[in-house]
N, C-alpha and C. Protein backbone atom coordinates (compact mmCIF):
# COMPACT_ATOMS: atom_id res chain seq x y z
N UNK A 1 -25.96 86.81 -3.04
CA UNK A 1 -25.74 85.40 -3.20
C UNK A 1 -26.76 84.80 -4.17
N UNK A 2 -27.87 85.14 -4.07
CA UNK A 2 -29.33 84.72 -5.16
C UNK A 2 -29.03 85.28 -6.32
N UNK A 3 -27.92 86.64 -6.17
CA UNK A 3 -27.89 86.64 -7.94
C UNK A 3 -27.19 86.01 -8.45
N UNK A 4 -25.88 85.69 -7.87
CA UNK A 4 -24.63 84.54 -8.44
C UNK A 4 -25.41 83.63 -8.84
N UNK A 5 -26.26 82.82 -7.97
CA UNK A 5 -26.85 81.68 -7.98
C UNK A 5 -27.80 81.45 -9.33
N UNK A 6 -28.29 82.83 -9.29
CA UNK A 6 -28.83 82.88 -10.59
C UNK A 6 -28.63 83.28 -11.90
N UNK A 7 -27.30 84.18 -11.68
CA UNK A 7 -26.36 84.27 -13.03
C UNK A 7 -25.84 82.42 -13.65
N UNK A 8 -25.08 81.37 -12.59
CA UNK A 8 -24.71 80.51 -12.53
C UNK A 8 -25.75 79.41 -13.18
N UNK A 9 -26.66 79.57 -12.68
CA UNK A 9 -28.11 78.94 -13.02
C UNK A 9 -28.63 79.20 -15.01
N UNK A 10 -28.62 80.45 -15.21
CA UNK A 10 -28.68 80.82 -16.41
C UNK A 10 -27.26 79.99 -17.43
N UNK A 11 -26.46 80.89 -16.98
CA UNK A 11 -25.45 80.09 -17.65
C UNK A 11 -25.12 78.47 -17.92
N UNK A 12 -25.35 77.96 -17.08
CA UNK A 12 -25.18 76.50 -17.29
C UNK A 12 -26.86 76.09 -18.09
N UNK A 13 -27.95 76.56 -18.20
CA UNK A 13 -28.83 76.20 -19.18
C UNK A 13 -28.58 76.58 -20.37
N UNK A 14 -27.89 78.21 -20.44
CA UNK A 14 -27.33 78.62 -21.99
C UNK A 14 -26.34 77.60 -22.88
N UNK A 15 -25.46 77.11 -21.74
CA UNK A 15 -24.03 76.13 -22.76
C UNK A 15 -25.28 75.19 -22.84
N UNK A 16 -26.39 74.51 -22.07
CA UNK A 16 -27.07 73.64 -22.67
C UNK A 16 -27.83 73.13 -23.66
N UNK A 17 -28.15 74.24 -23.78
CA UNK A 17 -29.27 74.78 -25.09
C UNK A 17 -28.09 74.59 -25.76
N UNK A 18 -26.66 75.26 -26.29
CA UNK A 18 -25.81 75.64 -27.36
C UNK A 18 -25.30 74.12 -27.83
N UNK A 19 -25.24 73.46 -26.62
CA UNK A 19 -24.85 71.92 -26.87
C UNK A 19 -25.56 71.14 -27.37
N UNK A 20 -26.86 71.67 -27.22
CA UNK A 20 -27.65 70.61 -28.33
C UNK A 20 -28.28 70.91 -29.46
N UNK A 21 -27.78 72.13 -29.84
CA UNK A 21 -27.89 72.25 -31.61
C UNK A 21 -27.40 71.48 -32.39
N UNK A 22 -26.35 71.33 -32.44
CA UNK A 22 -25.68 70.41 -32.96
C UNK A 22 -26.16 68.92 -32.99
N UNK A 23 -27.19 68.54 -32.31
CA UNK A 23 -27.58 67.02 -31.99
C UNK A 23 -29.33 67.80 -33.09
N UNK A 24 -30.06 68.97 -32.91
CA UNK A 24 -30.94 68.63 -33.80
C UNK A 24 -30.70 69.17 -35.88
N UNK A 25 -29.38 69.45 -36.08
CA UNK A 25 -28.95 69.43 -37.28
C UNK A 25 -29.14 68.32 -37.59
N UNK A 26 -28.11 66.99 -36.66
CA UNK A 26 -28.03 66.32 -37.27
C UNK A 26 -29.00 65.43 -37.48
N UNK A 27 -29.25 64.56 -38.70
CA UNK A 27 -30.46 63.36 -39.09
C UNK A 27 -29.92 62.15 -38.93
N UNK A 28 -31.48 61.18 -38.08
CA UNK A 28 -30.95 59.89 -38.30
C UNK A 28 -31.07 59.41 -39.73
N UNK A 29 -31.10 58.16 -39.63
CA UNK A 29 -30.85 57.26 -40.82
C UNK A 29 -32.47 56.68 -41.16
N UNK A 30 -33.14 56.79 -40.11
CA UNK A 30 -34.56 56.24 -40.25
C UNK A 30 -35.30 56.87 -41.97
N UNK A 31 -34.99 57.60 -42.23
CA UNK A 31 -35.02 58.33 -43.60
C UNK A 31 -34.87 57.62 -44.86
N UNK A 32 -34.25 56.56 -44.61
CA UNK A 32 -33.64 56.12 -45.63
C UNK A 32 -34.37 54.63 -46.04
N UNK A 33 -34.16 54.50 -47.54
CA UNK A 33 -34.61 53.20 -47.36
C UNK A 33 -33.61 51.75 -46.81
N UNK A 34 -34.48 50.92 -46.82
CA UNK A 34 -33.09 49.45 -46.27
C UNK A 34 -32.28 48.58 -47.30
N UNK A 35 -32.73 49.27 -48.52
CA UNK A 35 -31.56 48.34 -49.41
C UNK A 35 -31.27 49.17 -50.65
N UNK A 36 -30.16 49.35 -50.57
CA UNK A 36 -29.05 49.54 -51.54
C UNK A 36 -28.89 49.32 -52.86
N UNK A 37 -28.73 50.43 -53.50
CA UNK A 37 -28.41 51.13 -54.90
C UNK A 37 -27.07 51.03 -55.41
N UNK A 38 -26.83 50.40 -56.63
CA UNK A 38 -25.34 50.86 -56.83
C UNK A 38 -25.54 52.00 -57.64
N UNK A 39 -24.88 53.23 -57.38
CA UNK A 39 -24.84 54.76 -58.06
C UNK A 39 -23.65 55.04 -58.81
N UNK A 40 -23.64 55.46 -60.24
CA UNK A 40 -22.29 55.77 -60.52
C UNK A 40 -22.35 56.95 -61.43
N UNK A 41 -21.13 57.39 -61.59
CA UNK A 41 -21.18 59.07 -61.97
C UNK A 41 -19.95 59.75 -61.96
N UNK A 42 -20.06 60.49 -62.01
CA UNK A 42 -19.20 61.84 -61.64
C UNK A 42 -19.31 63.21 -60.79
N UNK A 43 -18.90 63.31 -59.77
CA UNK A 43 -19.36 64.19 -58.69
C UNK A 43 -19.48 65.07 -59.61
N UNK A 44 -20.60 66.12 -59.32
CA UNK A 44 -21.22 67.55 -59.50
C UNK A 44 -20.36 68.78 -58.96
N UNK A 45 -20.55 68.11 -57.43
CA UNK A 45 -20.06 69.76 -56.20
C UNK A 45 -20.05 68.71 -55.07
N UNK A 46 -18.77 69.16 -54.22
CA UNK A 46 -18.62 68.04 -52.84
C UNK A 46 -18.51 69.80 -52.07
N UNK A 47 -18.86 68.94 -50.49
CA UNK A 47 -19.02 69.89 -49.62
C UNK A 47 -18.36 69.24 -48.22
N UNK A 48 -17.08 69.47 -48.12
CA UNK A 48 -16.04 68.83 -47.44
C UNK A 48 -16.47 69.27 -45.97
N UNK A 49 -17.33 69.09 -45.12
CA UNK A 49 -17.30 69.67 -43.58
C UNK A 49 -18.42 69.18 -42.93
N UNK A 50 -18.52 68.95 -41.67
CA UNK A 50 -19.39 68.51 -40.77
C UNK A 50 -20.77 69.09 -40.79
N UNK A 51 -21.82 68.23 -40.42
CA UNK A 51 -21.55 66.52 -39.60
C UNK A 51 -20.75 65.37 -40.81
N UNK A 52 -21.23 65.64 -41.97
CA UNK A 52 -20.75 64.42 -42.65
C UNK A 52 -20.43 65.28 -44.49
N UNK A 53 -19.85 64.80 -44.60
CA UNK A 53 -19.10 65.15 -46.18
C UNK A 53 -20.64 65.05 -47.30
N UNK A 54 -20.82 65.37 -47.97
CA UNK A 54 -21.82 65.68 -48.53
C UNK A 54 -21.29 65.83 -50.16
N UNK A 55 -21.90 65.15 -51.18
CA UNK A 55 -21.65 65.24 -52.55
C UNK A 55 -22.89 65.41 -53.24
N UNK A 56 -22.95 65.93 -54.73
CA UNK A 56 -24.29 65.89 -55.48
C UNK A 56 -23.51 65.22 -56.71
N UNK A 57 -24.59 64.67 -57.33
CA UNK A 57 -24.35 64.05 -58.70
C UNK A 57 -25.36 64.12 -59.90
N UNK A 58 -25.04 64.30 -60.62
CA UNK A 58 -26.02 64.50 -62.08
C UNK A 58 -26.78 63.42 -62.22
N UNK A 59 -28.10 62.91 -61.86
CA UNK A 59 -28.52 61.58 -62.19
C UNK A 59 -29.63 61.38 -63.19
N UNK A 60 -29.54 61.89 -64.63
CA UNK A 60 -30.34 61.95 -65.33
C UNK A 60 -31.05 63.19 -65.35
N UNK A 61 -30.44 63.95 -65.14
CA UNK A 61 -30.76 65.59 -65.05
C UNK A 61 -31.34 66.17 -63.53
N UNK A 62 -31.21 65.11 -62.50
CA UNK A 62 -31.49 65.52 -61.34
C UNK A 62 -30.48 65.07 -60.28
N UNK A 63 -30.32 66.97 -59.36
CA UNK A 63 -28.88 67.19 -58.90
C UNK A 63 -29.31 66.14 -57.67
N UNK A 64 -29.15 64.76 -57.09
CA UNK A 64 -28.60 63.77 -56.34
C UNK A 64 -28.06 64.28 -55.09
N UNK A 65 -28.13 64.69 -54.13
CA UNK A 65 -27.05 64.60 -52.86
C UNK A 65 -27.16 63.53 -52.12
N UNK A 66 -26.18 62.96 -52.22
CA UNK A 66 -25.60 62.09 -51.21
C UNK A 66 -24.63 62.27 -49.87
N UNK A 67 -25.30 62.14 -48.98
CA UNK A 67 -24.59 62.07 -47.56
C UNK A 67 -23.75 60.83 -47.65
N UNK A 68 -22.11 61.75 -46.71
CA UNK A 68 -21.01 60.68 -46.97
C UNK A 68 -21.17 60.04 -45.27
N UNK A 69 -19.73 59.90 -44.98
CA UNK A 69 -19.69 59.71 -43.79
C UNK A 69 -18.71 61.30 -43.04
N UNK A 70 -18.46 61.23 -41.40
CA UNK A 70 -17.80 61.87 -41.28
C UNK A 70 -16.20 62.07 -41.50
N UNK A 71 -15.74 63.85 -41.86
CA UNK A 71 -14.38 63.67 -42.67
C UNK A 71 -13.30 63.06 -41.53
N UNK A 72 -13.65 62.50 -40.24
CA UNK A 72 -12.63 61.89 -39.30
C UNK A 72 -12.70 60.30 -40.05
N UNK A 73 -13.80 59.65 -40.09
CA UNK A 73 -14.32 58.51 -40.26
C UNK A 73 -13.12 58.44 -41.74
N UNK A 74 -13.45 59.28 -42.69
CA UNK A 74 -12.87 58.79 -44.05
C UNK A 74 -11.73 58.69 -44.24
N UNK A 75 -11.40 59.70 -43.46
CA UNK A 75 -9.84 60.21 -43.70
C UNK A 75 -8.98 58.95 -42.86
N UNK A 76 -9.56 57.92 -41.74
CA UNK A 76 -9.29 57.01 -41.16
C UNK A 76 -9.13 56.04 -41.95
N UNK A 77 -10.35 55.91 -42.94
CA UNK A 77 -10.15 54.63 -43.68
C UNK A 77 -9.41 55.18 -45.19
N UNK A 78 -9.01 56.18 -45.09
CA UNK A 78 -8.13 56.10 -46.56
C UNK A 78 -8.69 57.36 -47.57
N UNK A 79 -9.97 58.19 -47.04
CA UNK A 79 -10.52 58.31 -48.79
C UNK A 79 -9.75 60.20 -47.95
N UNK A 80 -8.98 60.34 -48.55
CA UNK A 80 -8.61 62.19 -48.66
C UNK A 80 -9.27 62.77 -49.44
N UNK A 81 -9.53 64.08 -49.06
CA UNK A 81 -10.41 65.64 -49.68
C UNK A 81 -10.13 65.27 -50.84
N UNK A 82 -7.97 65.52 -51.50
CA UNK A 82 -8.08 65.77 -52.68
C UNK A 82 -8.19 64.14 -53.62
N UNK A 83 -9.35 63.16 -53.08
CA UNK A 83 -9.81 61.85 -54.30
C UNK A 83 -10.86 62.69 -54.18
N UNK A 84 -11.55 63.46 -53.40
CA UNK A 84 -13.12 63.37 -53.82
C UNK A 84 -13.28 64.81 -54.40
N UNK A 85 -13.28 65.30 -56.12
CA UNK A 85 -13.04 66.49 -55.88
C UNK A 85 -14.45 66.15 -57.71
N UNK A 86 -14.61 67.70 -57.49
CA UNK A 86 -15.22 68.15 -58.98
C UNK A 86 -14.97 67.43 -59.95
N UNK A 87 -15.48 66.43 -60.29
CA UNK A 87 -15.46 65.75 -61.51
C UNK A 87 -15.05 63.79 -61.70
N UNK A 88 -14.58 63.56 -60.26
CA UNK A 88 -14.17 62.56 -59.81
C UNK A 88 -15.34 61.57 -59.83
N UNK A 89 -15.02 60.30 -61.21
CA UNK A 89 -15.71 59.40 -60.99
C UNK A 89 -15.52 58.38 -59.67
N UNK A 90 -17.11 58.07 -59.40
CA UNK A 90 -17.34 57.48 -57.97
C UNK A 90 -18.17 56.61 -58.71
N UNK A 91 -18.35 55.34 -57.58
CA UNK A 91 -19.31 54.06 -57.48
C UNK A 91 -19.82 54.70 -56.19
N UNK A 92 -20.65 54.20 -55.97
CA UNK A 92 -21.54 54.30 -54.53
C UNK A 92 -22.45 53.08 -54.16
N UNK A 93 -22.47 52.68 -53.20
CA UNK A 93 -23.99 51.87 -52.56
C UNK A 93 -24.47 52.72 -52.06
N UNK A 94 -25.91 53.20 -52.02
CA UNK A 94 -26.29 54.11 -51.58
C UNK A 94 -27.67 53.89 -51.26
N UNK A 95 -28.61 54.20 -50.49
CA UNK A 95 -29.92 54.24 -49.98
C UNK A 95 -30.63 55.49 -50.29
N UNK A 96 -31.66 55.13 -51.31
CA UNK A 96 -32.70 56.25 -51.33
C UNK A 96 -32.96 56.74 -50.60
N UNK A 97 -33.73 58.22 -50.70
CA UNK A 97 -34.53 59.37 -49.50
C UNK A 97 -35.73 58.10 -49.19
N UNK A 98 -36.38 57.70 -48.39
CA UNK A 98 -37.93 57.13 -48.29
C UNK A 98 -38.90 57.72 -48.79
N UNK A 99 -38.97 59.89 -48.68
CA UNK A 99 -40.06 60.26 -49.25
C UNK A 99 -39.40 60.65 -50.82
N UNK A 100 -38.59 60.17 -51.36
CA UNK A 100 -38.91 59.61 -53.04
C UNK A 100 -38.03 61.49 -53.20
N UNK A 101 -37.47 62.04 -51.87
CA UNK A 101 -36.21 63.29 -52.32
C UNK A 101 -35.26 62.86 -52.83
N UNK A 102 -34.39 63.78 -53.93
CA UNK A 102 -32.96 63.35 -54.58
C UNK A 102 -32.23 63.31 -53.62
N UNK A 103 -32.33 62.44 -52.53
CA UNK A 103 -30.95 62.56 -51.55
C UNK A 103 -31.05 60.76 -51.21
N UNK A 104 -29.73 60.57 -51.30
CA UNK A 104 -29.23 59.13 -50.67
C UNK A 104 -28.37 59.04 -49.36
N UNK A 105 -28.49 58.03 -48.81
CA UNK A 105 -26.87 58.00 -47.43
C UNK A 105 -25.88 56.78 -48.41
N UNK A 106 -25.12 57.51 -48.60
CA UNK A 106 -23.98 56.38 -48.98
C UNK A 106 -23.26 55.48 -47.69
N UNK A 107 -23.00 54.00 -48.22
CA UNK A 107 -22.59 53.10 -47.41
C UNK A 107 -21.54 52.74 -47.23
N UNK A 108 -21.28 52.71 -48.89
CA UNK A 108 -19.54 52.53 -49.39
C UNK A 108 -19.26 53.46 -50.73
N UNK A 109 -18.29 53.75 -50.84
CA UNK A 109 -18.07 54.66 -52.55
C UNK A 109 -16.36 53.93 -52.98
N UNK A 110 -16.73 53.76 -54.00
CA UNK A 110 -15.43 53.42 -54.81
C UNK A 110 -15.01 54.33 -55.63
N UNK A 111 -13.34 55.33 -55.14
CA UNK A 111 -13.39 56.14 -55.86
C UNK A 111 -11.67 56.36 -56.19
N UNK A 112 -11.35 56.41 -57.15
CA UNK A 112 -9.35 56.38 -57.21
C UNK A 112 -9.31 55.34 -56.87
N UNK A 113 -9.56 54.33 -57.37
CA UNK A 113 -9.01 52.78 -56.83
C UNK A 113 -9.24 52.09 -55.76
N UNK A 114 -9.75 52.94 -54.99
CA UNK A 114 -10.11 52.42 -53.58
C UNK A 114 -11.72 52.24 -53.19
N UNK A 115 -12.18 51.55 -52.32
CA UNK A 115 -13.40 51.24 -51.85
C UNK A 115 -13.37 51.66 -50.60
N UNK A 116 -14.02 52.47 -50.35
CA UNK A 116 -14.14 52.34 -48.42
C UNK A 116 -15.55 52.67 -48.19
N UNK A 117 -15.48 52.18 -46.62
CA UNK A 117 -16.62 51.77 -45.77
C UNK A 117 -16.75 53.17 -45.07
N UNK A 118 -18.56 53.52 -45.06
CA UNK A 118 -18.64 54.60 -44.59
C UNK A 118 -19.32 54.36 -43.40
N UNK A 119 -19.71 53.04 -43.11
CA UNK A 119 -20.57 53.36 -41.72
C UNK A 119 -19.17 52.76 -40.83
């Protein structure tokens, strides 16, 4: 009975541990600065998959990644895989890294005619 108890015991700390990887991948927003960039360009390389859609951009010879929102979130408000592809001019509002890295969180992107909201 003490070993069930303790097979049972193990196991339910293992799915626990596995369940919260996923929570230290992801980053808050505290990273970022509080006011907004307008960015414009032409995507580099997009990286379509979770936690959040991910693009780079050429910004004066330095490769840019910008964090999107998630692909449930976008695909809700309108923006599909095939607008955001290799070569696709974009607008962005976007928030600098704080420690002065090529990475932004985008807020909104205007891209194929459309504008949408990423938070």
């Amino acid at each position: 009975m003490r070993a069930i108890r303790m097979a049972v015991m193990a196991a339910a700390l293992a799915a626990g541990g596995m369940a919260a990887v996923p929570a230290l991948a992801h980053h808050g927003w505290g990273n970022y600065e509080t006011t907004a960039q307008t960015v414009e360009g032409k995507v580099a390389k997009v990286a379509w998959g979770s936690p959040h859609v991910t693009i780079w951009m050429d910004r004066g010879g330095t490769m840019t990644e910008i964090v999107l929102a998630p692909i449930s979130r976008m695909e809700a408000r309108g923006l599909k895989q095939d607008m955001l592809t290799e070569g696709a001019a974009v607008s962005l509002d976007a928030y600098p890294h704080k420690e002065g890295k090529a990475e932004m969180r985008a807020e909104r992107i205007r891209v194929g005619g459309q504008s949408v909201e990423l938070r």
